[in-house]
Every structure is written in C-alpha cells, then in structure tokens.
C-alpha atoms as a PDB file:
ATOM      1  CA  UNK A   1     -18.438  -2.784  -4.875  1.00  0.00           C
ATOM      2  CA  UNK A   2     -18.772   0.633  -5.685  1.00  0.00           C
ATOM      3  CA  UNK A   3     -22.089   1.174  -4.851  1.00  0.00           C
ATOM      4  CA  UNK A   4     -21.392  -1.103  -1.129  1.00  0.00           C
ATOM      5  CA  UNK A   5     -18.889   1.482  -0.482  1.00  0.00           C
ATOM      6  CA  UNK A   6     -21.487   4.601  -0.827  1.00  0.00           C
ATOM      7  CA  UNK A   7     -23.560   3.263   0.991  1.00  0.00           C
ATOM      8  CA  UNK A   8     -21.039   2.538   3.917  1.00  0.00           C
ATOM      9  CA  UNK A   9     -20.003   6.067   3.927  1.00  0.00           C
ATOM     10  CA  UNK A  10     -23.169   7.312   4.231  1.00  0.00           C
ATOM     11  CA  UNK A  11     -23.947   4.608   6.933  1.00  0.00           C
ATOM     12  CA  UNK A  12     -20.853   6.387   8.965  1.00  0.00           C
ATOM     13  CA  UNK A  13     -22.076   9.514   8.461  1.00  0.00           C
ATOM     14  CA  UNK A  14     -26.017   8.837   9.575  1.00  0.00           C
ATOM     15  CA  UNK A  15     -23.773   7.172  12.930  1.00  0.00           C
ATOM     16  CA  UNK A  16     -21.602  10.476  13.129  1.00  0.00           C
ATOM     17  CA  UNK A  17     -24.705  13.069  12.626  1.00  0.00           C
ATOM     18  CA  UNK A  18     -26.741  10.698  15.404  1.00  0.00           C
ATOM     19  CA  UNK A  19     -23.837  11.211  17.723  1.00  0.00           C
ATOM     20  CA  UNK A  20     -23.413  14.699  17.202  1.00  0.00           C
ATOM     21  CA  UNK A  21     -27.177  15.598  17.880  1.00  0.00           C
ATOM     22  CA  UNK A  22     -27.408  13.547  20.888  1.00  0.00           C
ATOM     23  CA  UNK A  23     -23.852  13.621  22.808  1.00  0.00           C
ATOM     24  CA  UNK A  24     -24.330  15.686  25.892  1.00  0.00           C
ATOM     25  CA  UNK A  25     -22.973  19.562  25.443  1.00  0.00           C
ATOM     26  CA  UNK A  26     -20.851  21.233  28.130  1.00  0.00           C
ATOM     27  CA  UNK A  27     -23.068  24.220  29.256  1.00  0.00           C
ATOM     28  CA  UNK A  28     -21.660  27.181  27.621  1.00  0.00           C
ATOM     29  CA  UNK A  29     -19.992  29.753  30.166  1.00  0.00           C
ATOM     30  CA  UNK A  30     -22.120  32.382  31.108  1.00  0.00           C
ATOM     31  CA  UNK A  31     -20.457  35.715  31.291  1.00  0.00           C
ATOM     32  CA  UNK A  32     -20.345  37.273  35.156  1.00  0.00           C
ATOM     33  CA  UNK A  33     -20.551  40.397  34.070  1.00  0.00           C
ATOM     34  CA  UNK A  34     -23.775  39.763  31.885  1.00  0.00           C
ATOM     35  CA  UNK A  35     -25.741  41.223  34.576  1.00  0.00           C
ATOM     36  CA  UNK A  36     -24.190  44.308  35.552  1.00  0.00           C
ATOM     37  CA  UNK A  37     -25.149  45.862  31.834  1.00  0.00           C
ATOM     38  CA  UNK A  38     -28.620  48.458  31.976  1.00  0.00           C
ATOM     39  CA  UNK A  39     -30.553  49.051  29.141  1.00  0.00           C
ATOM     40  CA  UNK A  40     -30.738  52.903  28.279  1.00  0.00           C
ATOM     41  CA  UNK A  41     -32.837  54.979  30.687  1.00  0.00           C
ATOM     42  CA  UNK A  42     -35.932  56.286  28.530  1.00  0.00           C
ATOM     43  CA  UNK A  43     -36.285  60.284  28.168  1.00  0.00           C
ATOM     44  CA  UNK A  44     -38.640  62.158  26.929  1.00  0.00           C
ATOM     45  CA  UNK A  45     -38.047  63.460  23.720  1.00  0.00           C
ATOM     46  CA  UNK A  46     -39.390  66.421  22.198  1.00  0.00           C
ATOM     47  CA  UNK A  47     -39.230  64.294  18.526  1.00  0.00           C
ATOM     48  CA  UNK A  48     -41.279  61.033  19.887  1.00  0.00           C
ATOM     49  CA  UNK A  49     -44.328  59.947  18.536  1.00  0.00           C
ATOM     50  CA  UNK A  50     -45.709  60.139  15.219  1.00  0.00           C
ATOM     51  CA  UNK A  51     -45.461  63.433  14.743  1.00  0.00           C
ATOM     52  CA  UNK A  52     -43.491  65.023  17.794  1.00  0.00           C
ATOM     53  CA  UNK A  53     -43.800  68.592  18.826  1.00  0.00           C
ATOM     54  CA  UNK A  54     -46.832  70.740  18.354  1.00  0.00           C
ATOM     55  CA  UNK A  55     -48.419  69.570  14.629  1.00  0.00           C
ATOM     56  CA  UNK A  56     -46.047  68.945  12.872  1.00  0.00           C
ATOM     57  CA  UNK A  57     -42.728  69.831  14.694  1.00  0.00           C
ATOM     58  CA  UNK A  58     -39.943  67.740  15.904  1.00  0.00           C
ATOM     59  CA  UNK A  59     -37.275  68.957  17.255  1.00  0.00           C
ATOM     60  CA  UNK A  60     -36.986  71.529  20.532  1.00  0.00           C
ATOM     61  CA  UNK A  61     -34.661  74.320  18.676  1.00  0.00           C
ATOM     62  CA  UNK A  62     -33.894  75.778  22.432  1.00  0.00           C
ATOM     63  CA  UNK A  63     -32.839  72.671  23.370  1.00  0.00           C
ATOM     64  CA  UNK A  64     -30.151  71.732  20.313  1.00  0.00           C
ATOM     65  CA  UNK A  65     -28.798  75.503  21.127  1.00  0.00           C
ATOM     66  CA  UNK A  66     -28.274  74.013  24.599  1.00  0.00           C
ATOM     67  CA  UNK A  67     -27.194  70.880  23.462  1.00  0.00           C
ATOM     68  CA  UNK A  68     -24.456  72.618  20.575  1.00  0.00           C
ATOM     69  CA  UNK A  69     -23.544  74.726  23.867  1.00  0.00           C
ATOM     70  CA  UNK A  70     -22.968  71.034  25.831  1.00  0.00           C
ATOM     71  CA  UNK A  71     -20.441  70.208  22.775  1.00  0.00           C
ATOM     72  CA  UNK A  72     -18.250  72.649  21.608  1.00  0.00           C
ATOM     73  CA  UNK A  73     -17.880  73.397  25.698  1.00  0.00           C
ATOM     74  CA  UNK A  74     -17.235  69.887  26.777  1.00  0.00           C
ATOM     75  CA  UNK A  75     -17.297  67.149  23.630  1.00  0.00           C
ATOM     76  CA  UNK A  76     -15.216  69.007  21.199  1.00  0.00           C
ATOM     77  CA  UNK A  77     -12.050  68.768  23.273  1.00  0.00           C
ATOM     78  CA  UNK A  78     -11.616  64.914  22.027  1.00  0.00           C
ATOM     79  CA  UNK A  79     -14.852  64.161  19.740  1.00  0.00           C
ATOM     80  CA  UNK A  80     -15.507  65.703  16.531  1.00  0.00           C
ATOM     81  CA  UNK A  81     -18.701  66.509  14.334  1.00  0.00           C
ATOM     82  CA  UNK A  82     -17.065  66.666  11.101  1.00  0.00           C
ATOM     83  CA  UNK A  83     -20.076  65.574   8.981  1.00  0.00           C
ATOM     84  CA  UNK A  84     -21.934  68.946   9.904  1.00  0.00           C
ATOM     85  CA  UNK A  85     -20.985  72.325   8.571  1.00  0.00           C
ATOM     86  CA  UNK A  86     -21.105  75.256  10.132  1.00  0.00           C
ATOM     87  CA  UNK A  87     -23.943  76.950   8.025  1.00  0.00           C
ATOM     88  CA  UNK A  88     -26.003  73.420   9.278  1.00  0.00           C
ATOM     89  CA  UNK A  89     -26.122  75.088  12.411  1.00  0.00           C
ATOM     90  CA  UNK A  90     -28.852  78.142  10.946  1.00  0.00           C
ATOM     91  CA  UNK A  91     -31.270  75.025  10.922  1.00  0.00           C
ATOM     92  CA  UNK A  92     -31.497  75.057  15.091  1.00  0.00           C
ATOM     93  CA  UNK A  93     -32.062  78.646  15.134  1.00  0.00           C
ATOM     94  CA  UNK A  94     -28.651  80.365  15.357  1.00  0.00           C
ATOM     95  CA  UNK A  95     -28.404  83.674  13.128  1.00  0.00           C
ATOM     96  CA  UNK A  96     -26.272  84.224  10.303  1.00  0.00           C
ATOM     97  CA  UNK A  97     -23.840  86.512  12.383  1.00  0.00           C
ATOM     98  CA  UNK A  98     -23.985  83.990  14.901  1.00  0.00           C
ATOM     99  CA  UNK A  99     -22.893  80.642  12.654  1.00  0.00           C
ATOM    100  CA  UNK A 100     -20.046  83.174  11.213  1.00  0.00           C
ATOM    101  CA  UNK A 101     -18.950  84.094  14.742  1.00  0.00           C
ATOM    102  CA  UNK A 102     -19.179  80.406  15.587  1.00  0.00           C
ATOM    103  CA  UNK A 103     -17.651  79.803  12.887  1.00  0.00           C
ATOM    104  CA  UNK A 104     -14.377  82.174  12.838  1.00  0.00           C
ATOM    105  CA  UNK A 105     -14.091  81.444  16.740  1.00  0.00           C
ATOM    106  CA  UNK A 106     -14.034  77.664  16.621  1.00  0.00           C
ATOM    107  CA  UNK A 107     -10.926  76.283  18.454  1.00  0.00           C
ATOM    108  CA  UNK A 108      -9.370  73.941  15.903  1.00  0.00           C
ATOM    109  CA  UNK A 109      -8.788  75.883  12.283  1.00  0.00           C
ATOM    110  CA  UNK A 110      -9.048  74.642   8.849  1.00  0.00           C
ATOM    111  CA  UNK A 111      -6.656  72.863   7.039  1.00  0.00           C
ATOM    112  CA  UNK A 112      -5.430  75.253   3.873  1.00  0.00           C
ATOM    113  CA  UNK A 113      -2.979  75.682   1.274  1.00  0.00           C
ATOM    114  CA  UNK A 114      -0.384  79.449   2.062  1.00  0.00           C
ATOM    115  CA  UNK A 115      -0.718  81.010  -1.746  1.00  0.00           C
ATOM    116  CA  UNK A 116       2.068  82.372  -1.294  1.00  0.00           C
ATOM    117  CA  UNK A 117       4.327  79.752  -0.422  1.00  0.00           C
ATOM    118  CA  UNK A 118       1.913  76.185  -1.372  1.00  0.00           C
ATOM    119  CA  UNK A 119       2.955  74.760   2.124  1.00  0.00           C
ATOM    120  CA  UNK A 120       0.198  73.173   3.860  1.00  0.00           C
ATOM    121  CA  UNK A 121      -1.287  75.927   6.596  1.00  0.00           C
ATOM    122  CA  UNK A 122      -4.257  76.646   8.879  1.00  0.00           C
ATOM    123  CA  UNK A 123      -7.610  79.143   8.458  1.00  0.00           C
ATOM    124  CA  UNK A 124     -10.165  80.599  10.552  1.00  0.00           C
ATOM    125  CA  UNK A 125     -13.233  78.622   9.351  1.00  0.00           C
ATOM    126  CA  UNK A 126     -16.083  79.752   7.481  1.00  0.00           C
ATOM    127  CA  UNK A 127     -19.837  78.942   7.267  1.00  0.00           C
ATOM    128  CA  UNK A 128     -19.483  76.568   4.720  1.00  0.00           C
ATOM    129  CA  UNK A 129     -16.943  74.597   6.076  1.00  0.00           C
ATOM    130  CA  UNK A 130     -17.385  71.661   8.008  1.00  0.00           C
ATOM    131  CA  UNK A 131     -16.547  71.344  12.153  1.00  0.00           C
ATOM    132  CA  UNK A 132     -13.289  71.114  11.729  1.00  0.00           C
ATOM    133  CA  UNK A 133     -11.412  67.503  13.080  1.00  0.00           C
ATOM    134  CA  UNK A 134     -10.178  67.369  16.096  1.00  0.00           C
ATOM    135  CA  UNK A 135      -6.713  65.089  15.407  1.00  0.00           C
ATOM    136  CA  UNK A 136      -5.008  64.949  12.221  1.00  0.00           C
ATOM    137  CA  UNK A 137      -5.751  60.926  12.002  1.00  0.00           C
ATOM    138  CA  UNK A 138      -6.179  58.002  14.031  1.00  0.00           C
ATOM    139  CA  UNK A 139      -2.459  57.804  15.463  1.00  0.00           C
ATOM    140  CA  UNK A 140      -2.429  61.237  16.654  1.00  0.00           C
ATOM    141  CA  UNK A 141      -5.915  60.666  18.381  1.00  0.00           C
ATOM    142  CA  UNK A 142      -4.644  57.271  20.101  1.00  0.00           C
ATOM    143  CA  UNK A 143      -1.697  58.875  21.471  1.00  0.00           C
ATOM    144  CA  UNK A 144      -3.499  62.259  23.018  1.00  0.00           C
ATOM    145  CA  UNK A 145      -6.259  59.333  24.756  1.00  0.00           C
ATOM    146  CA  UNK A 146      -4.311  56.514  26.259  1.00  0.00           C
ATOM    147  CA  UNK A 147      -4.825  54.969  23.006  1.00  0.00           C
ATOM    148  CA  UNK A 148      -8.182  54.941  23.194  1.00  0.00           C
ATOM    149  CA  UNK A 149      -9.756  56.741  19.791  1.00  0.00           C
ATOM    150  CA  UNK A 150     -13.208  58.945  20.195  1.00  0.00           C
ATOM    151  CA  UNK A 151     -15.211  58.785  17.958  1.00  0.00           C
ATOM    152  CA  UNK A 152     -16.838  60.857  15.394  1.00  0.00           C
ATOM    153  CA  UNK A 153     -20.020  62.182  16.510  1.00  0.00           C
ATOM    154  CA  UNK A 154     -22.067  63.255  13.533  1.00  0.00           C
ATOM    155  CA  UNK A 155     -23.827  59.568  13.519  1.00  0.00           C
ATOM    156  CA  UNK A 156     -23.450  58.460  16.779  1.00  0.00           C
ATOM    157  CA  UNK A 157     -26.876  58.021  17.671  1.00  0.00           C
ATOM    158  CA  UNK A 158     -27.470  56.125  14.289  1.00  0.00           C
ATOM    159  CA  UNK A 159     -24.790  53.842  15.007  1.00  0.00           C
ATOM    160  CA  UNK A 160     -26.311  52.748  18.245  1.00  0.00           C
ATOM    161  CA  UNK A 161     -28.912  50.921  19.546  1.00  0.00           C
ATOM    162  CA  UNK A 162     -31.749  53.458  20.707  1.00  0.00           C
ATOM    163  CA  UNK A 163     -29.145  56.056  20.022  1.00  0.00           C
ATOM    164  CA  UNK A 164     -30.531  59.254  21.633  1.00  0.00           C
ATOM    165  CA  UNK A 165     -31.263  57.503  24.874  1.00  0.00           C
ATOM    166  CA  UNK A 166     -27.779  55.464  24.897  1.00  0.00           C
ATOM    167  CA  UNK A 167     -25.915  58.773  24.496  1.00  0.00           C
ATOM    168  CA  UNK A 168     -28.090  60.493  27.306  1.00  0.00           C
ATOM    169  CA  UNK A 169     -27.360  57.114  29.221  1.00  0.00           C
ATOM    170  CA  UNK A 170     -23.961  56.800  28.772  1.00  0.00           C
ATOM    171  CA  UNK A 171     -22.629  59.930  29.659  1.00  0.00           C
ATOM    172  CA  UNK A 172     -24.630  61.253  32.824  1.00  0.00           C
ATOM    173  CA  UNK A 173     -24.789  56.852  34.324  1.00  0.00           C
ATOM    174  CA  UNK A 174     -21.116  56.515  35.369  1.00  0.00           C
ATOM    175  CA  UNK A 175     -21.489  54.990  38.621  1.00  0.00           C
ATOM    176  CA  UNK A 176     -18.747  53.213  41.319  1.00  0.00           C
ATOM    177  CA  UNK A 177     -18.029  49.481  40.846  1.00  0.00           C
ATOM    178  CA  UNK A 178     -20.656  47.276  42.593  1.00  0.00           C
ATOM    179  CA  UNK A 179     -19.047  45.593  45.657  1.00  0.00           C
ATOM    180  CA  UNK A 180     -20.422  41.846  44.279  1.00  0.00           C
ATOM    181  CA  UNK A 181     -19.000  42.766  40.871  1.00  0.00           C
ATOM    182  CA  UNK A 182     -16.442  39.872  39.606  1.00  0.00           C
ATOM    183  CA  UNK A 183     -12.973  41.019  41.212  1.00  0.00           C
ATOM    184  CA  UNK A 184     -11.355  39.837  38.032  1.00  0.00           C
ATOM    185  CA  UNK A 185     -13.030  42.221  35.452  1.00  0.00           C
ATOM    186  CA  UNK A 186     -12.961  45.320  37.580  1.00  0.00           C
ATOM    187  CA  UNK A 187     -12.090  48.531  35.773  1.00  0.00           C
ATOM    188  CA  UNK A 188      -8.870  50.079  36.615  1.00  0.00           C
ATOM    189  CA  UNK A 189      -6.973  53.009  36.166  1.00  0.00           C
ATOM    190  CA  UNK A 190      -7.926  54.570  33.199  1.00  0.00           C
ATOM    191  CA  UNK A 191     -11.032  53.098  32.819  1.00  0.00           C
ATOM    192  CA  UNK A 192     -13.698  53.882  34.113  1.00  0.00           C
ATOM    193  CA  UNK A 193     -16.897  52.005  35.368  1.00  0.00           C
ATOM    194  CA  UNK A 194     -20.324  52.713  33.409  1.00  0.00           C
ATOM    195  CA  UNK A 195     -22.991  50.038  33.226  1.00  0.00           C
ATOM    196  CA  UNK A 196     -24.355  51.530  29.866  1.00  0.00           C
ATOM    197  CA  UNK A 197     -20.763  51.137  28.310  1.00  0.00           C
ATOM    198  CA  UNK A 198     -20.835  47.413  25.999  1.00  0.00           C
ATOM    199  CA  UNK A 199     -17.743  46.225  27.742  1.00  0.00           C
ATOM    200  CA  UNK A 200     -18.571  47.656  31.568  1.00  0.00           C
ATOM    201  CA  UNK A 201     -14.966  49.848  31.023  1.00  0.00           C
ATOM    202  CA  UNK A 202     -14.580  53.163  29.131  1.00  0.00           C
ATOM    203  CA  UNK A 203     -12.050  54.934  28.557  1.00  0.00           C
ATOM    204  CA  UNK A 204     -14.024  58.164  28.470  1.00  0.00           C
ATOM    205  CA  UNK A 205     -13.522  59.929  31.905  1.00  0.00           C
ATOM    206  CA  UNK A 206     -17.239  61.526  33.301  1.00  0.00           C
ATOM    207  CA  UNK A 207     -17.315  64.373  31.115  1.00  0.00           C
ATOM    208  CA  UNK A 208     -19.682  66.105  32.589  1.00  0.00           C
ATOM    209  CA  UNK A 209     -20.511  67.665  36.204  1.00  0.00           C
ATOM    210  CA  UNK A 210     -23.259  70.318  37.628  1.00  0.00           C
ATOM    211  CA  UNK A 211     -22.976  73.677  36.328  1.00  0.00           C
ATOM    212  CA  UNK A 212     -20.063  72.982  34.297  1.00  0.00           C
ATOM    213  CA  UNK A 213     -21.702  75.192  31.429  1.00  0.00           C
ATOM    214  CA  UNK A 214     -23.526  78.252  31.957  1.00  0.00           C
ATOM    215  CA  UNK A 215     -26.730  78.447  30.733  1.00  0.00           C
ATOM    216  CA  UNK A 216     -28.267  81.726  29.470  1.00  0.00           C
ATOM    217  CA  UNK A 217     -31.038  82.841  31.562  1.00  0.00           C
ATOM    218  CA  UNK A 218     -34.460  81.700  31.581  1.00  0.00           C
ATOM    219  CA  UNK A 219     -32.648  78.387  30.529  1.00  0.00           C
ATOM    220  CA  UNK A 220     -32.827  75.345  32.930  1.00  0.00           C
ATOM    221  CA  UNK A 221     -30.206  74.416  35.729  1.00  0.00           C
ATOM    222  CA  UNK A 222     -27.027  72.909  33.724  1.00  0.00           C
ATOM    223  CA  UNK A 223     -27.126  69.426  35.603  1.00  0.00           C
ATOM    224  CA  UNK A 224     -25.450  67.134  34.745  1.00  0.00           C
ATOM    225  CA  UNK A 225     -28.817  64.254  34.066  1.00  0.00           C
ATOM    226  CA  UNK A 226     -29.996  68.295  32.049  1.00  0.00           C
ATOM    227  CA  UNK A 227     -26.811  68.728  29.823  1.00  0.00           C
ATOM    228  CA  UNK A 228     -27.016  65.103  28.680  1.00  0.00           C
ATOM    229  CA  UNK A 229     -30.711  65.205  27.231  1.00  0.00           C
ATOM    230  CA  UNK A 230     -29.127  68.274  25.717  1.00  0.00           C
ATOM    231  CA  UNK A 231     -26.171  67.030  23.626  1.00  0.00           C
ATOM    232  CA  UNK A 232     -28.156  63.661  22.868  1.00  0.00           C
ATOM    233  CA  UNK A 233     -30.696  65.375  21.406  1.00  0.00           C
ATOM    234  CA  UNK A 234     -28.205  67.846  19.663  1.00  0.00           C
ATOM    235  CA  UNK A 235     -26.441  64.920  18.162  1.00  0.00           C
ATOM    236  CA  UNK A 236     -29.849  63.274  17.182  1.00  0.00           C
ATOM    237  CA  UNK A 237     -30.199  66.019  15.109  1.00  0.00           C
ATOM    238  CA  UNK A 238     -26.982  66.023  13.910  1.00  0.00           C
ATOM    239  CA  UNK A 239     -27.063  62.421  12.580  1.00  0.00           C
ATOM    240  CA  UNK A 240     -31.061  63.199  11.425  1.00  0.00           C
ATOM    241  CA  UNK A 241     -31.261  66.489  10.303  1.00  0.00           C
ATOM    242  CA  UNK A 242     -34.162  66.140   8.038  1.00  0.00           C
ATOM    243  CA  UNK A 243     -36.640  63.803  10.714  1.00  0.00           C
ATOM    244  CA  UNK A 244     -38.915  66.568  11.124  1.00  0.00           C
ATOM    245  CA  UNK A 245     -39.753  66.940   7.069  1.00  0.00           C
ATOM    246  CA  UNK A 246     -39.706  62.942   6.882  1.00  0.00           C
ATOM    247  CA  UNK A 247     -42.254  63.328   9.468  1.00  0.00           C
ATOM    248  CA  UNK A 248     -44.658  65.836   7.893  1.00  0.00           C
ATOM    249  CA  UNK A 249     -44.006  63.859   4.178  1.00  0.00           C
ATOM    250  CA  UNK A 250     -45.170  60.621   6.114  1.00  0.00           C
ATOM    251  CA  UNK A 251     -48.118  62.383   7.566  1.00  0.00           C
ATOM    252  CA  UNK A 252     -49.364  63.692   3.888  1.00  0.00           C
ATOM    253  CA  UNK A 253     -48.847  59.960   2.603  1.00  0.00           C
ATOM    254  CA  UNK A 254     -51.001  58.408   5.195  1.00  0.00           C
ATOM    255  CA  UNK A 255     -53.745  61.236   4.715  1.00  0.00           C
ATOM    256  CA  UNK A 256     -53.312  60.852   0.925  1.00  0.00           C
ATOM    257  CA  UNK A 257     -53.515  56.768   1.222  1.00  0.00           C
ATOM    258  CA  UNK A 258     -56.761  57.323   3.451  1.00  0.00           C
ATOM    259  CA  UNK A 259     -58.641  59.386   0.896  1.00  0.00           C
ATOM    260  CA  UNK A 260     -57.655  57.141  -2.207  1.00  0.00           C
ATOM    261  CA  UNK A 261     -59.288  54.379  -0.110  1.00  0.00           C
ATOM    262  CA  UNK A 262     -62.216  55.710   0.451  1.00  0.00           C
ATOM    263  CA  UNK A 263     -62.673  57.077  -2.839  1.00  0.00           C
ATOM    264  CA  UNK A 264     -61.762  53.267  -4.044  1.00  0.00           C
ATOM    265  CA  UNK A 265     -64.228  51.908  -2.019  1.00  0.00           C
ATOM    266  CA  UNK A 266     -66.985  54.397  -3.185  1.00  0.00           C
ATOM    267  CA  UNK A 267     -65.863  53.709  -6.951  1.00  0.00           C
ATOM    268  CA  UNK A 268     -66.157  49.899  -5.769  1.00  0.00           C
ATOM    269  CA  UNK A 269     -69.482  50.333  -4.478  1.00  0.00           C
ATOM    270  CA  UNK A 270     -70.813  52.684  -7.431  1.00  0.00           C
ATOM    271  CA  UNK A 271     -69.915  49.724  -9.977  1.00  0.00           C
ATOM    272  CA  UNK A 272     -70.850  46.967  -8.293  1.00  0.00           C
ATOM    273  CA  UNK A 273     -74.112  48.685  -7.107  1.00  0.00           C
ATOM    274  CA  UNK A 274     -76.289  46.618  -9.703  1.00  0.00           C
ATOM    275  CA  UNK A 275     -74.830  43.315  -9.828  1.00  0.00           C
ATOM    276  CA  UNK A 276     -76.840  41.198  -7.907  1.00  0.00           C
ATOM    277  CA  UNK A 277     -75.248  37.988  -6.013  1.00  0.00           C
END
C-alpha cells in the first residue's frame, strides 16, 4: 500500500512538472522605456591600453589638476571624496604649499574636540586629514537634496559599470525628453531627464555649463563635454590611485614570465637533446 502510494505521488508530480514545462507563458512585459537608455560614450583616456601614457605612465597629471579644479568648484557642494586625504593630492602634482593651502582653505572644516571646553567643534584641515564630508549623515543630506542622497565619490567609478566613461557620460548627456517617450514615465519637476541615468530620472540637476570654471592658461576651453573627461578621470584616480604601479608591476611579470620560458624551453631542449624517439 505504501509503496502504491509513492508511486502515485510521484505519478502527480511527473503530470504537474509536464504541465508546467509545456503550458503556454504570458509574454513577459517589456519595459517602454528599455530603449531610451545609451550605453556610455567612449573617451579617450590617457590610462587605456596596456600600459597607457608614454612607457610606462598612466595617468595625465595636468588633467587630474583640472579635474580636482572641476570638483571642489562644482561637485563638492553636495558630493564628497572622503576616502582621499589631502596629502593624496601631492600624487597629481600639487606642491606641498599647495595641498596645505588646499587644505586650510577647504570649505567644510574638520570635525574636533575644543580642549578647553571637550564640546564637539570645527578645524581648518590639515594635509593629513581626509576631504572633509559634506553632511553630517544621511538625514541631513536627504533633507538639503529633495531627499535624494549624493553619493560618495572616492569609488564611484569602481562602483559602476565602465566607470570613467559612465561618469563622463552622465554628467555632460542630460538631454530634453524625447517627444515618443512613454507619457507615463516622463521626468518631472525635480528630476531631470538623462539617458545615461539607470532609471531615465535623476535627481542631480546639470551640474555643469561652458566656462563655468576658469582654466589657467595654456589649459583647454572649460566646456562642458572638457570639464567632464576632467573630473572622470580625476575620480578614476581617486578610486585607483595605484593603476599606474599595477601597470608597470604587470609589465615586469609578463617580461619575467617570457624569459623563464624561454630559458625552460632551452633547458628542455639541452636535456632531451640525446634521447632519441
């Protein structure tokens, strides 16, 4: 009886997974908005390739000093960098009086401890401090951006797909809403339309606009398409400061491998010479 009964159950269930696999399927909804989305716009980057710049640069240094400048102008009103310190900055070419000016001049303080009186107080920052936040915490951030938070910037172009050419996208390819886009999912007020953006609608106004920072001169026109190769490939750095040696370490391990090879192969062919097949 037992064993009738098994064998029943597992009758049903043969009947049940049969169904399942061949019962029609309602076709799944397709998304309207699905395509409206661009893939990142590719830039040339002073870091691409196997090795980058010259032998066995990386990184344009004139460019990050453009891109820091694109930043703490524009970005650093809402976004902070608070995984870089201040002496970090001596690594894209900025002197030691400069990263203490920078420093001592930044707009937001330090958090810090009066000696006199042990209530919680502000400081000028120093080199080795990190860029300072921006908002205390979350809640204070949500409330000074419509609730929307901004993020942290020090690995933003980690955290992304094809970071540096996301952030480049992102910020210079706000656009108006197509006329055939779905009336229903339209942006409004305070969003804003980018086609870059996951969801189509950021809350991010355009940050940037032509000659909104002043280059020094020599430097090239601050356009807006300009200052967003900038600060992408500031922030690249910023979330890989140490690509450039990872390069040149990768380029002695392949040259390395290459002779040990050949000298294996030699060795190979020295012991083997008198064996005959």
């Amino acid at each position: 009886m037992v064993r009738l009964f098994g064998i029943a159950i597992g009758a049903v269930f043969c009947v049940v997974l049969l169904f399942a696999a061949l019962a029609p399927r309602e076709a799944a909804e397709v998304d309207p908005t699905l395509a409206f989305h661009e893939h990142p716009k590719k830039a040339h980057w002073s870091w691409d390739g196997p090795i980058g710049l010259g032998v066995f640069g990386g990184y344009d240094r004139v460019q990050l000093q453009r891109g820091f400048q694109v930043y703490k102008e524009v970005c650093s009103a809402c976004h902070s960098l608070n995984r870089v310190a201040f002496r970090n900055l001596g690594e894209i070419g900025f002197s030691e009086a400069e990263v203490k000016a920078i420093a001592k001049n930044w707009v937001h303080e330090v958090p810090a401890i009066n000696p006199d009186t042990g209530e919680a107080s502000t400081r000028p920052a120093i080199p080795s401090d990190r860029i300072p936040l921006v908002y205390a915490n979350e809640i204070a951030a949500r409330a000074a951006n419509n609730n929307a938070l901004p993020p942290d910037l020090s690995l933003i172009t980690k955290a992304r797909h094809d970071g540096s050419n996301y952030v480049y996208s992102l910020i210079s390819g706000y656009a108006d809403v197509p006329a055939n886009f779905p009336a229903d999912r339209r942006p409004e007020a305070p969003l804003h339309y980018n086609p870059y953006f996951h969801s189509l609608a950021i809350a991010m106004a355009p940050p940037l606009s032509d000659g909104q920072v002043t280059y020094a001169e020599g430097q090239p026109e601050a356009t807006v398409d300009q200052m967003a190769q900038d600060v992408a490939a500031f922030l690249t750095w910023a979330a890989e400061p140490k690509l450039e040696s990872r390069k040149r370490a990768g380029v002695g391990v392949i040259a390395f491998l290459l002779i040990l090879t050949t000298l294996a192969y030699l060795s190979y062919r020295r012991v083997w010479a008198g064996v005959k097949h």
